[in-house]
N, C-alpha and C. Protein backbone atom coordinates (compact mmCIF):
# COMPACT_ATOMS: atom_id res chain seq x y z
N UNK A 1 0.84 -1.18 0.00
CA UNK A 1 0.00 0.00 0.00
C UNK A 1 0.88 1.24 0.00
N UNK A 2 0.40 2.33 -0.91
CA UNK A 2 1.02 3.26 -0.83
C UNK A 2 0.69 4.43 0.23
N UNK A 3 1.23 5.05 0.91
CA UNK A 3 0.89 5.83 2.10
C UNK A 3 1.57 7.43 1.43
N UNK A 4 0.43 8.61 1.67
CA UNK A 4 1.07 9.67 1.34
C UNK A 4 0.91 10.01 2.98
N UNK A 5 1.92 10.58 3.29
CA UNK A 5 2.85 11.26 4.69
C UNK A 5 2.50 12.54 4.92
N UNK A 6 1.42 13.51 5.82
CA UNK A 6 2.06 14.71 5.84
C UNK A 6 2.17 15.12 7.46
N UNK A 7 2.46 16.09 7.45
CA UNK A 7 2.93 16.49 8.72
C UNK A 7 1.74 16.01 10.09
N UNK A 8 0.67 16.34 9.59
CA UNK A 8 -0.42 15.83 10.81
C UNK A 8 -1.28 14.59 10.90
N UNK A 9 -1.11 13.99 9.18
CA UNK A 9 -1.95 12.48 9.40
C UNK A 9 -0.99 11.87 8.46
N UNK A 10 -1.41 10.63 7.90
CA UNK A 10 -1.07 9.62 7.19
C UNK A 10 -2.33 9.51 6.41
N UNK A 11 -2.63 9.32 5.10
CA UNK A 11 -3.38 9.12 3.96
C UNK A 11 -3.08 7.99 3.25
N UNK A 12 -3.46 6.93 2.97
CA UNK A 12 -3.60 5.71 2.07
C UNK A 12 -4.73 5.83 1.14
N UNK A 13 -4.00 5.86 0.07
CA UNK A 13 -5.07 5.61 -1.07
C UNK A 13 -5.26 4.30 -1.40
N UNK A 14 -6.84 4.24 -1.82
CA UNK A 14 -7.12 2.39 -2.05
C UNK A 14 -7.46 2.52 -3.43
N UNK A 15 -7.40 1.73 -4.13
CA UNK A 15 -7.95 1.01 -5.19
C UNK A 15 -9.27 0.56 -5.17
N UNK A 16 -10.36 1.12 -5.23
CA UNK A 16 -11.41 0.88 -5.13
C UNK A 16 -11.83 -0.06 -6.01
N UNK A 17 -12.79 -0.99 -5.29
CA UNK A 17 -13.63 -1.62 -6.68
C UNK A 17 -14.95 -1.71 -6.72
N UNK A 18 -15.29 -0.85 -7.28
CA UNK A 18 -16.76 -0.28 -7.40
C UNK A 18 -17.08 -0.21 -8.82
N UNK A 19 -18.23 -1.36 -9.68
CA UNK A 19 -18.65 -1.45 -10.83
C UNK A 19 -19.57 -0.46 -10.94
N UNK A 20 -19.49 -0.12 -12.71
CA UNK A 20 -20.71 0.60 -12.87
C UNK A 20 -22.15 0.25 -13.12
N UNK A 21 -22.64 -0.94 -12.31
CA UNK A 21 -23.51 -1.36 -11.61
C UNK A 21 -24.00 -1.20 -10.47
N UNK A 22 -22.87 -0.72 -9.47
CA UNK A 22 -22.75 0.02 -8.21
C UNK A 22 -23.53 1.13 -8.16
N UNK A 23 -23.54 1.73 -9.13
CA UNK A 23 -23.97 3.62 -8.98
C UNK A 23 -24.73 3.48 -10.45
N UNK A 24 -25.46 4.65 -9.59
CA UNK A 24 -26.65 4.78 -10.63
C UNK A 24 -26.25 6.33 -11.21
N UNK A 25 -26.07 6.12 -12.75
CA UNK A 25 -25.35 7.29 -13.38
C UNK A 25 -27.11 7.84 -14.01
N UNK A 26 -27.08 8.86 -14.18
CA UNK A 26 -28.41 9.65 -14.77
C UNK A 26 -27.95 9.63 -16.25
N UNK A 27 -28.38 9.13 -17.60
CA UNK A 27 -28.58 9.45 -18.17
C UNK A 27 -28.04 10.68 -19.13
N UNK A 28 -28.65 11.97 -18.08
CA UNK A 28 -27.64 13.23 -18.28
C UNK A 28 -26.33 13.77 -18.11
N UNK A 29 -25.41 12.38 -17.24
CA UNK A 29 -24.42 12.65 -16.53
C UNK A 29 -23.45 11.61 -17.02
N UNK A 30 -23.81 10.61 -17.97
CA UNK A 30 -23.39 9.33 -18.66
C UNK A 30 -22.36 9.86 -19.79
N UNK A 31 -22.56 11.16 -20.28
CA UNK A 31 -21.66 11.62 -21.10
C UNK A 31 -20.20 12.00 -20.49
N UNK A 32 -20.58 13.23 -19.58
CA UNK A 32 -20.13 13.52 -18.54
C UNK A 32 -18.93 12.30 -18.25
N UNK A 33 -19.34 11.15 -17.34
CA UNK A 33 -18.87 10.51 -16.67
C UNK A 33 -17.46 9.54 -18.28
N UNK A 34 -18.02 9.67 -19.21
CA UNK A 34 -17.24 8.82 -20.28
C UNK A 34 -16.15 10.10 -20.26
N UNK A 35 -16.54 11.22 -20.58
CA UNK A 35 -15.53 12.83 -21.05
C UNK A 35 -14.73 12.06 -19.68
N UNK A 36 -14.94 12.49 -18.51
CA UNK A 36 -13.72 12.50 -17.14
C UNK A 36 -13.28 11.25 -17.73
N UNK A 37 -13.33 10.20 -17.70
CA UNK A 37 -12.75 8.81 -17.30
C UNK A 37 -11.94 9.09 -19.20
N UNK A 38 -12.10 10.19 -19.93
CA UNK A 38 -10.85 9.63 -21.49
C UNK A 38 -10.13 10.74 -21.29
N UNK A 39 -10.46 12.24 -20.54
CA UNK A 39 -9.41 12.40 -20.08
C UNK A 39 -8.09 11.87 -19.29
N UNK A 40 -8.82 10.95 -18.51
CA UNK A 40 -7.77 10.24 -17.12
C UNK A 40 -7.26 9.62 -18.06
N UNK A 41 -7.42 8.39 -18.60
CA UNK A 41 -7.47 7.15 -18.93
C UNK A 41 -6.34 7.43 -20.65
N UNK A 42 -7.05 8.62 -21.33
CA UNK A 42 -6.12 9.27 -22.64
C UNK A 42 -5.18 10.24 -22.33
N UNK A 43 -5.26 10.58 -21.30
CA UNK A 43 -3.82 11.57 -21.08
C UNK A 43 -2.96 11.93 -22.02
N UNK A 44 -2.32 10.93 -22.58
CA UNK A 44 -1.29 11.33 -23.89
C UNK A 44 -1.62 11.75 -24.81
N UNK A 45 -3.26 11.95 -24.96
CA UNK A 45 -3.86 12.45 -26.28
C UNK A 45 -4.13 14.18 -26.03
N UNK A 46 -4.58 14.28 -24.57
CA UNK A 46 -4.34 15.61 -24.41
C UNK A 46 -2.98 16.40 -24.03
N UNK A 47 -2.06 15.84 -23.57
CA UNK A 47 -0.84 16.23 -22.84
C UNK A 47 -0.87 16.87 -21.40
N UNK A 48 -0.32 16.95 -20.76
CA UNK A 48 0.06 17.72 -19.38
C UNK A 48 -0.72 18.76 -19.02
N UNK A 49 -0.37 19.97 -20.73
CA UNK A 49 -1.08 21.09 -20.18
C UNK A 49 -2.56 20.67 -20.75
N UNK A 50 -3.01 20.16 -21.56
CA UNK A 50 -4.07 20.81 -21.78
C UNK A 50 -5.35 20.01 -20.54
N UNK A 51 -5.06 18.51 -20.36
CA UNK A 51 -5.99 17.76 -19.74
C UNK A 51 -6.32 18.23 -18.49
N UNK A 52 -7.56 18.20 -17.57
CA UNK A 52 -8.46 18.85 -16.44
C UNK A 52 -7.55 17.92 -15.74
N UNK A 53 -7.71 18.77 -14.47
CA UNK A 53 -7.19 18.27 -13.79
C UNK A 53 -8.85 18.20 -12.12
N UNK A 54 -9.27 18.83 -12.75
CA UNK A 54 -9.84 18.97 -11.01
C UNK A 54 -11.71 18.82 -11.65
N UNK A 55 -12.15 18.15 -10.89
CA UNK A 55 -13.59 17.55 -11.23
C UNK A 55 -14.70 18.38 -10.29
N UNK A 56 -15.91 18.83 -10.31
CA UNK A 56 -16.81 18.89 -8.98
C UNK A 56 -17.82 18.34 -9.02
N UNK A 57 -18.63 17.42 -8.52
CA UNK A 57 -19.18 16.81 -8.10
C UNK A 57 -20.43 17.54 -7.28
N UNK A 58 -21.96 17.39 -7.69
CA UNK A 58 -22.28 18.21 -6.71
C UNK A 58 -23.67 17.47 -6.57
N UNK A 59 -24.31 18.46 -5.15
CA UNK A 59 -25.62 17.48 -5.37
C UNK A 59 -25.90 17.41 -3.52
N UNK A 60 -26.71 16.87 -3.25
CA UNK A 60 -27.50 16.65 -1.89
C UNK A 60 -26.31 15.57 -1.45
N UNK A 61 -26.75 15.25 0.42
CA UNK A 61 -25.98 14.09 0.41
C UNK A 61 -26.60 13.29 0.01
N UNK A 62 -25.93 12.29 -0.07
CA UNK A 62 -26.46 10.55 -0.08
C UNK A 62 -26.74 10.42 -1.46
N UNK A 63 -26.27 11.21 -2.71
CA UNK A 63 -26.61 11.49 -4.12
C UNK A 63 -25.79 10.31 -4.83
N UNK A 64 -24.45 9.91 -4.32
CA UNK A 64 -23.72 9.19 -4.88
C UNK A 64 -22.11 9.60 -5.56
N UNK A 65 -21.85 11.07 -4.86
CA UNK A 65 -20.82 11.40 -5.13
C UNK A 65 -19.54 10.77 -5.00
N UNK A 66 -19.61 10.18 -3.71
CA UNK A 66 -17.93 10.04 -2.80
C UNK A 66 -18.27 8.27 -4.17
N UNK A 67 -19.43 7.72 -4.29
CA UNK A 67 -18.82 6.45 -4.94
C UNK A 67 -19.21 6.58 -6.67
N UNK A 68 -19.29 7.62 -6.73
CA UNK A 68 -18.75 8.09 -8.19
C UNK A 68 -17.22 8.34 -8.60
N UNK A 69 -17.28 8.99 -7.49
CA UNK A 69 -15.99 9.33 -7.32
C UNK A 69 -15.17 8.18 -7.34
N UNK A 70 -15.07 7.34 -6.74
CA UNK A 70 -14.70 5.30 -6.32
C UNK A 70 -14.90 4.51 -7.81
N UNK A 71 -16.12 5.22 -8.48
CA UNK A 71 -16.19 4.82 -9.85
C UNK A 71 -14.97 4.86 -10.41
N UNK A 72 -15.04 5.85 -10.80
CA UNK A 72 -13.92 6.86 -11.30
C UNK A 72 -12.46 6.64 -11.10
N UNK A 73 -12.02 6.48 -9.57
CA UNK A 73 -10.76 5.42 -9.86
C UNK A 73 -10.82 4.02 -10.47
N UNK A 74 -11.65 3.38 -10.09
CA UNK A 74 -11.64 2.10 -10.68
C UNK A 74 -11.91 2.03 -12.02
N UNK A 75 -12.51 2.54 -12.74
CA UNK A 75 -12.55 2.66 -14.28
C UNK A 75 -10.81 3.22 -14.43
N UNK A 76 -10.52 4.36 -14.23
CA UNK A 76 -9.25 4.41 -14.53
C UNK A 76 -8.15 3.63 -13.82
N UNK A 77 -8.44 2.74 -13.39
CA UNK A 77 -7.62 1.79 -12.66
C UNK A 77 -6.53 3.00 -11.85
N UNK A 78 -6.73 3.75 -11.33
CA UNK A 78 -5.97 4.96 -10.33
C UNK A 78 -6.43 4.29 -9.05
N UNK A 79 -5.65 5.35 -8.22
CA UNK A 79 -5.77 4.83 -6.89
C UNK A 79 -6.97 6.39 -6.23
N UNK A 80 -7.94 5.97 -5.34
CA UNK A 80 -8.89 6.66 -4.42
C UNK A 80 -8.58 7.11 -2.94
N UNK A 81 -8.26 8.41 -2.92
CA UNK A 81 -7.76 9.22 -2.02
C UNK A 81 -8.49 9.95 -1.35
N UNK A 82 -9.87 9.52 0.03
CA UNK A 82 -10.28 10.83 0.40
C UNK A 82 -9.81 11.64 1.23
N UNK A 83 -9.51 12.98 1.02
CA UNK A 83 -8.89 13.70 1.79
C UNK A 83 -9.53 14.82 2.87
N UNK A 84 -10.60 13.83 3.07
CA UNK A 84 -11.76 14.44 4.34
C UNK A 84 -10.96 15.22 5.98
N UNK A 85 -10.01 14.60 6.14
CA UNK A 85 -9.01 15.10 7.22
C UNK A 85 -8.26 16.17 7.09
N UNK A 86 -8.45 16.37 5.79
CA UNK A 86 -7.60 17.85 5.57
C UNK A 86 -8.25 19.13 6.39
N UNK A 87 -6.92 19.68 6.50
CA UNK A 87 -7.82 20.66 7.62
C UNK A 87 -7.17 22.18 7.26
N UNK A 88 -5.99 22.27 6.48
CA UNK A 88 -5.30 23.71 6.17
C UNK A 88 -4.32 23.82 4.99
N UNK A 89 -4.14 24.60 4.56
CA UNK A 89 -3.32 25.17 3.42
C UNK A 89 -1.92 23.92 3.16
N UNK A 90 -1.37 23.96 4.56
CA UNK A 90 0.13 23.20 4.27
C UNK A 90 -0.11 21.43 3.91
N UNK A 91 -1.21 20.91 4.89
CA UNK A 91 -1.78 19.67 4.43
C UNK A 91 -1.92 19.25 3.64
N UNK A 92 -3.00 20.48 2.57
CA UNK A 92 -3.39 20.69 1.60
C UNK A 92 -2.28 20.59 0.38
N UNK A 93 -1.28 21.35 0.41
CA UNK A 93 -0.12 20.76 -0.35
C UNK A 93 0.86 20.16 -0.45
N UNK A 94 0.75 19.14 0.77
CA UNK A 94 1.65 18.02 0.91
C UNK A 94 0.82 16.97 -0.01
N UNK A 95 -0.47 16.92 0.48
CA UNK A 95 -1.26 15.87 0.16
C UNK A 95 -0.96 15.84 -1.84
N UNK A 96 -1.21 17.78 -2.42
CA UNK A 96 -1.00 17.07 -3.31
C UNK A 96 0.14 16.59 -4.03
N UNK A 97 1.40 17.42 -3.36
CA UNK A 97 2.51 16.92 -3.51
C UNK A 97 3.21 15.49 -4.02
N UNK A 98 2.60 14.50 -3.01
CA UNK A 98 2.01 13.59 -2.79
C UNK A 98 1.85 12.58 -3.80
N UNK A 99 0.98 13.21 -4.03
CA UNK A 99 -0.61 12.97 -4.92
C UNK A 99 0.33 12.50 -6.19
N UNK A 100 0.97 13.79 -6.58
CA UNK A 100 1.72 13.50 -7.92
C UNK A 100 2.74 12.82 -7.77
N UNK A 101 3.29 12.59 -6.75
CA UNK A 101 4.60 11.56 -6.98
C UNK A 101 3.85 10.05 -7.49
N UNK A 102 3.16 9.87 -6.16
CA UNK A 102 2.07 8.39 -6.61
C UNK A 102 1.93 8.49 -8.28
N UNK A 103 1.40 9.07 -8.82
CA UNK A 103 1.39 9.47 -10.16
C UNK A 103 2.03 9.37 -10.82
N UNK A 104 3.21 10.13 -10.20
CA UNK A 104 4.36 9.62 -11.36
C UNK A 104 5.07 8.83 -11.56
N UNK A 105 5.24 8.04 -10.02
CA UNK A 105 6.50 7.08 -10.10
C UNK A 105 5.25 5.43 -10.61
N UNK A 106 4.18 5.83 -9.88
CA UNK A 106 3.13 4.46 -10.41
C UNK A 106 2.42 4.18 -11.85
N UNK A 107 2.54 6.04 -12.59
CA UNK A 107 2.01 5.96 -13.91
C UNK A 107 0.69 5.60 -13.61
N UNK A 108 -0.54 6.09 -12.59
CA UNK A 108 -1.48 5.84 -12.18
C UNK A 108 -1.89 6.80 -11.92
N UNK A 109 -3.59 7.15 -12.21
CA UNK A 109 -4.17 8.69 -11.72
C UNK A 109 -4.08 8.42 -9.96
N UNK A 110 -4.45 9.59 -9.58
CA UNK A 110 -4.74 9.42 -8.05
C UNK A 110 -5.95 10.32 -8.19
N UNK A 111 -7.07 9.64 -7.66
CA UNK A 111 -8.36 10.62 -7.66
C UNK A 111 -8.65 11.04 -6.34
N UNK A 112 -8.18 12.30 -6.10
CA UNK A 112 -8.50 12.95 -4.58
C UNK A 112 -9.96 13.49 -4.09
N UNK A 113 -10.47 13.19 -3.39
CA UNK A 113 -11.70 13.41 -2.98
C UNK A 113 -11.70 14.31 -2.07
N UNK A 114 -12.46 15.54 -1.82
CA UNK A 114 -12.55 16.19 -1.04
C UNK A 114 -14.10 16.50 -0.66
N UNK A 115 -14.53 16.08 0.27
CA UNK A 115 -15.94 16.24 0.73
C UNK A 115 -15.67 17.01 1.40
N UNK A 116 -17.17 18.32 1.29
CA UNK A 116 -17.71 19.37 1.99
C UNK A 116 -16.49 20.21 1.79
N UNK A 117 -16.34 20.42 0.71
CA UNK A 117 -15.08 21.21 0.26
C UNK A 117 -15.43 22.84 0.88
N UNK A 118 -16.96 23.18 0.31
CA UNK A 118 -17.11 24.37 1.12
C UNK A 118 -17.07 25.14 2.26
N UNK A 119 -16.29 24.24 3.34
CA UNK A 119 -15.72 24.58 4.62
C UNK A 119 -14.32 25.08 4.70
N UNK A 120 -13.97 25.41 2.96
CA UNK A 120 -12.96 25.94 3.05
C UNK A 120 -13.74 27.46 2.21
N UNK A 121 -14.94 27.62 2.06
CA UNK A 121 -15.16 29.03 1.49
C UNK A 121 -15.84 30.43 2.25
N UNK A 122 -15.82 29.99 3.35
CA UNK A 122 -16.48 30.94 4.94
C UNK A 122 -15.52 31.84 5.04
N UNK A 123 -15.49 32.76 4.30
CA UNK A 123 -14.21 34.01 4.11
C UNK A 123 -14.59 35.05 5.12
N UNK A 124 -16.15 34.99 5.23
CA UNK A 124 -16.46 36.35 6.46
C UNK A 124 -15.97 35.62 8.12
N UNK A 125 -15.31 34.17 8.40
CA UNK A 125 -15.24 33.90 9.33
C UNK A 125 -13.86 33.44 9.49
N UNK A 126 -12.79 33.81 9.05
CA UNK A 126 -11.61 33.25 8.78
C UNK A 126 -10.54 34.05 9.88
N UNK A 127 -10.28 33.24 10.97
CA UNK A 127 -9.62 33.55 11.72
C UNK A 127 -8.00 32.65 11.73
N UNK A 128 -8.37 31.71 11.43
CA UNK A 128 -6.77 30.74 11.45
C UNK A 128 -6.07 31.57 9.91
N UNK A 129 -4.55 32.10 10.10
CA UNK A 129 -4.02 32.64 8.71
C UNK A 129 -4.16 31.46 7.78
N UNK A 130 -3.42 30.26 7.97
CA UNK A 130 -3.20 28.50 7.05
C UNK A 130 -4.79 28.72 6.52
N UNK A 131 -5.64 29.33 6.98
CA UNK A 131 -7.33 29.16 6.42
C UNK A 131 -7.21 30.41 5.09
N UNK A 132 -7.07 31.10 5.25
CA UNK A 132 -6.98 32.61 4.66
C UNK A 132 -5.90 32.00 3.17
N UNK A 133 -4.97 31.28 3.45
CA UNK A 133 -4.05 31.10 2.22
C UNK A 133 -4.66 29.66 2.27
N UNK A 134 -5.26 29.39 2.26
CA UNK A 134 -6.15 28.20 1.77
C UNK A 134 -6.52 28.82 0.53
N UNK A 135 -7.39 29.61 0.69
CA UNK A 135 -8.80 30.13 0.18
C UNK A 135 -7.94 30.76 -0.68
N UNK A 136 -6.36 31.39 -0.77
CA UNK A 136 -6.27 32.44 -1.62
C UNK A 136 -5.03 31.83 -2.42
């Protein structure tokens, strides 16, 4: 198992295996879901710069995000990273630091998950600085 290290936790990404029988894709979102997975999966067809790098996911809970998301590595045979423990700016770029070595030295996406991401967008309440250079 690969373990990304940062200063306040330890992160293991898994290999999920979650069919697309698992999750119920809408119809409207089936296109969608093919576009993400030939970016990941074609990389060399877009190159470095041009391919997305960052996905959002949105929706009520219990919608099916975090195992779309689980989809999503396992179709691209990448490894599934949630990074729910993150808590500040420096974390934040160890993790993806990280993120890309797994990547590079495995030649494998790493799909980082970040639930309730919007607890990093409360700008009228930002007292920790690591919060403030989060956000900026």
């Amino acid at each position: 198992m690969v373990e990304i290290r940062s200063r306040m936790d330890v992160y293991a990404p898994t290999q999920p295996k979650v069919r697309p029988d698992d999750v119920y894709i809408p119809g409207s979102m089936k296109e969608d879901l093919d576009g993400i997975l030939a970016n990941i999966k074609r990389a060399d067809l877009f190159g470095k710069d041009v391919r997305q790098s960052g996905f959002l996911f949105t929706g009520s809970a219990g919608t099916g995000k975090t195992l779309t998301a689980q989809l999503v590595a396992t179709l691209s045979e990448g490894y599934f990273l949630d990074a729910g423990k993150v808590g500040n700016g420096d974390q934040i770029k160890s993790l993806f630091e990280s993120a890309r070595k797994i990547r590079d030295s495995q030649n494998k996406p790493v799909i980082i998950f970040m639930d309730e991401i919007d607890r990093f967008s409360k700008r009228d309440n930002i007292i920790d600085p690591s919060q403030h250079a989060t956000l900026n």
